[in-house]
Protein backbone atom coordinates (compact mmCIF):
# COMPACT_ATOMS: atom_id res chain seq x y z
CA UNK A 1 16.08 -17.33 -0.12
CA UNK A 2 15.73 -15.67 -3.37
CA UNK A 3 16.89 -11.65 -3.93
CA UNK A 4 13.83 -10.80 -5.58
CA UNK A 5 11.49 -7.94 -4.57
CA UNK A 6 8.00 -9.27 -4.72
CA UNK A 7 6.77 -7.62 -7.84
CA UNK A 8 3.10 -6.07 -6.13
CA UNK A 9 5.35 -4.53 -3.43
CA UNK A 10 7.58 -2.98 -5.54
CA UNK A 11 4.96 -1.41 -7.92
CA UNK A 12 3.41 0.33 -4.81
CA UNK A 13 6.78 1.56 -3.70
CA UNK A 14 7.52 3.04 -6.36
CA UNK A 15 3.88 4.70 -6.33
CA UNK A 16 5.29 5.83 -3.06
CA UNK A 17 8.66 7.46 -4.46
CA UNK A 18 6.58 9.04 -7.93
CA UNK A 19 3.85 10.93 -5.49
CA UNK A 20 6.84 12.23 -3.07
CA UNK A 21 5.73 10.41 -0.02
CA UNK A 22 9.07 8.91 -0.02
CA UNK A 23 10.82 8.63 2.81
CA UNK A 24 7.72 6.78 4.40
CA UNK A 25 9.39 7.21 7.68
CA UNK A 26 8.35 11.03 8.05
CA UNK A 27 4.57 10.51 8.35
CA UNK A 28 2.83 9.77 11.65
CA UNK A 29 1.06 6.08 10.54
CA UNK A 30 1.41 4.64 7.09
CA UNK A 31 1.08 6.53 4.07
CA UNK A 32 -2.09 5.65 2.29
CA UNK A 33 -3.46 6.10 -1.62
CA UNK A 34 -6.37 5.18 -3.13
CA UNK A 35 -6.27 4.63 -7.02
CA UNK A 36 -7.98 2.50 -10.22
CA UNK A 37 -11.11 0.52 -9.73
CA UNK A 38 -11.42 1.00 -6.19
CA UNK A 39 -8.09 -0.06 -4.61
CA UNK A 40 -6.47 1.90 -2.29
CA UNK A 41 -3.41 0.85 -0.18
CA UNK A 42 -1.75 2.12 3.27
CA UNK A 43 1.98 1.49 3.42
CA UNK A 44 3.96 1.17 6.59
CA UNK A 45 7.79 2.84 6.70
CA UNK A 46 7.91 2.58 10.04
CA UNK A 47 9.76 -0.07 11.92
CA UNK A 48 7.05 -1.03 13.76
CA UNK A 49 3.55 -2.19 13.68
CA UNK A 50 0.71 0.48 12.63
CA UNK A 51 -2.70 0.86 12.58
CA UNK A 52 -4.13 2.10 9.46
CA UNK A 53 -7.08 4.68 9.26
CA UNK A 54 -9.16 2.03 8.55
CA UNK A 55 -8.13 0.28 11.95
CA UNK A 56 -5.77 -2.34 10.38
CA UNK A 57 -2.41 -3.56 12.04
CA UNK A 58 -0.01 -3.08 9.32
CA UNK A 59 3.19 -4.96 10.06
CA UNK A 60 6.32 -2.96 9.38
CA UNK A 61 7.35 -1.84 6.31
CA UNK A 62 4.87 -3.75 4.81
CA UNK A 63 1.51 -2.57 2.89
CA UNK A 64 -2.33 -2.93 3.67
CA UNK A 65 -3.74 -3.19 0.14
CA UNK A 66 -8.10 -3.02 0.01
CA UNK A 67 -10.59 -3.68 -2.72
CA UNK A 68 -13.57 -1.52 -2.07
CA UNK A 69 -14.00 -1.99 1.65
CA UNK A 70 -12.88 -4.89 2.06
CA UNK A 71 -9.08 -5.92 2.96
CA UNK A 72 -7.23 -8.19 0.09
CA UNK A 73 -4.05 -8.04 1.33
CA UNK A 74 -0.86 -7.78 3.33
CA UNK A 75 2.47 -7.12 1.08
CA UNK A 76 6.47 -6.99 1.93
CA UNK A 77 9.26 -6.99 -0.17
CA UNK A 78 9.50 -10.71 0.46
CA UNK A 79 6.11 -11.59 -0.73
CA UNK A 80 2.80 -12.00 1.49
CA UNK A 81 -0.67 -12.74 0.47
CA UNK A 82 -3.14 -10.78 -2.15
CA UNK A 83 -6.66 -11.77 -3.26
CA UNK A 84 -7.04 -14.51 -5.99
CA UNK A 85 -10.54 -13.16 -7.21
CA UNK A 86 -12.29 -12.11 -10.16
CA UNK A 87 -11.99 -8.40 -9.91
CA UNK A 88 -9.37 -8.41 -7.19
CA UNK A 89 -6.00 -10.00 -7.62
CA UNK A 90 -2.45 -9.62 -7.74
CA UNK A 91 -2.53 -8.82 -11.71
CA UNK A 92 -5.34 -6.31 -11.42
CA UNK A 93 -3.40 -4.70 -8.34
CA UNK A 94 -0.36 -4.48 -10.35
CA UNK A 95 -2.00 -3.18 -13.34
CA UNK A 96 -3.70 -0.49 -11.06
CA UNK A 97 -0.55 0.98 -9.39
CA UNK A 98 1.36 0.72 -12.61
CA UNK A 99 -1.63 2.92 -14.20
CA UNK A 100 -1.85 5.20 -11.47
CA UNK A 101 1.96 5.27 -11.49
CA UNK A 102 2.39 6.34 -15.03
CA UNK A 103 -0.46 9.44 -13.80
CA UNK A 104 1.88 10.07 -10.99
CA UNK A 105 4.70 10.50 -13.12
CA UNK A 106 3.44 12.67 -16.09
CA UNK A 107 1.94 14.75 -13.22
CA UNK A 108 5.25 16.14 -12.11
């Protein structure tokens, strides 16, 4: 089993931490974000399954991750699955919350 945090995960974490929603345990459901081109994400600190606004089971401490309205993905820190589209995959996610991020951080 490798040590690695899956890279997606990470970059939304750290979203997380940079727009003080951090710890993710202290909200009532998962925290949720939208940023970019239309992605928006709902992250679960909880340690157990929650439903999303949108009416998604997010497992815990994992992360519901949409494109427009439609759902492209389920992350952990241990990998999961992500959209392999045009407009809607894991290097335009990444690209997204690292952009957003960087807003995030000059914002404080």
């Amino acid at each position: 089993m490798s040590d690695t945090i899956c890279e997606a995960f990470m970059a939304a974490a750290d979203l997380a931490i940079a727009s003080g929603a951090a710890p993710l345990n202290r909200h009532i459901g998962c925290w949720e974000t939208s940023f970019g081109r239309g992605w928006s994400i709902a992250l679960n600190g909880h340690n157990t399954t929650t439903r999303d606004s949108r009416g998604m089971d997010v497992p815990p401490f994992s992360l519901a991750v949409y494109w427009g309205d439609f759902p492209a993905g389920v992350l952990n820190p241990r990998g999961g699955w992500l959209a392999a589209g045009e407009g809607a995959n894991e290097d335009a996610f990444i690209e997204a919350v690292r952009a957003r991020l960087a807003e995030a951080t000059n914002d404080r």
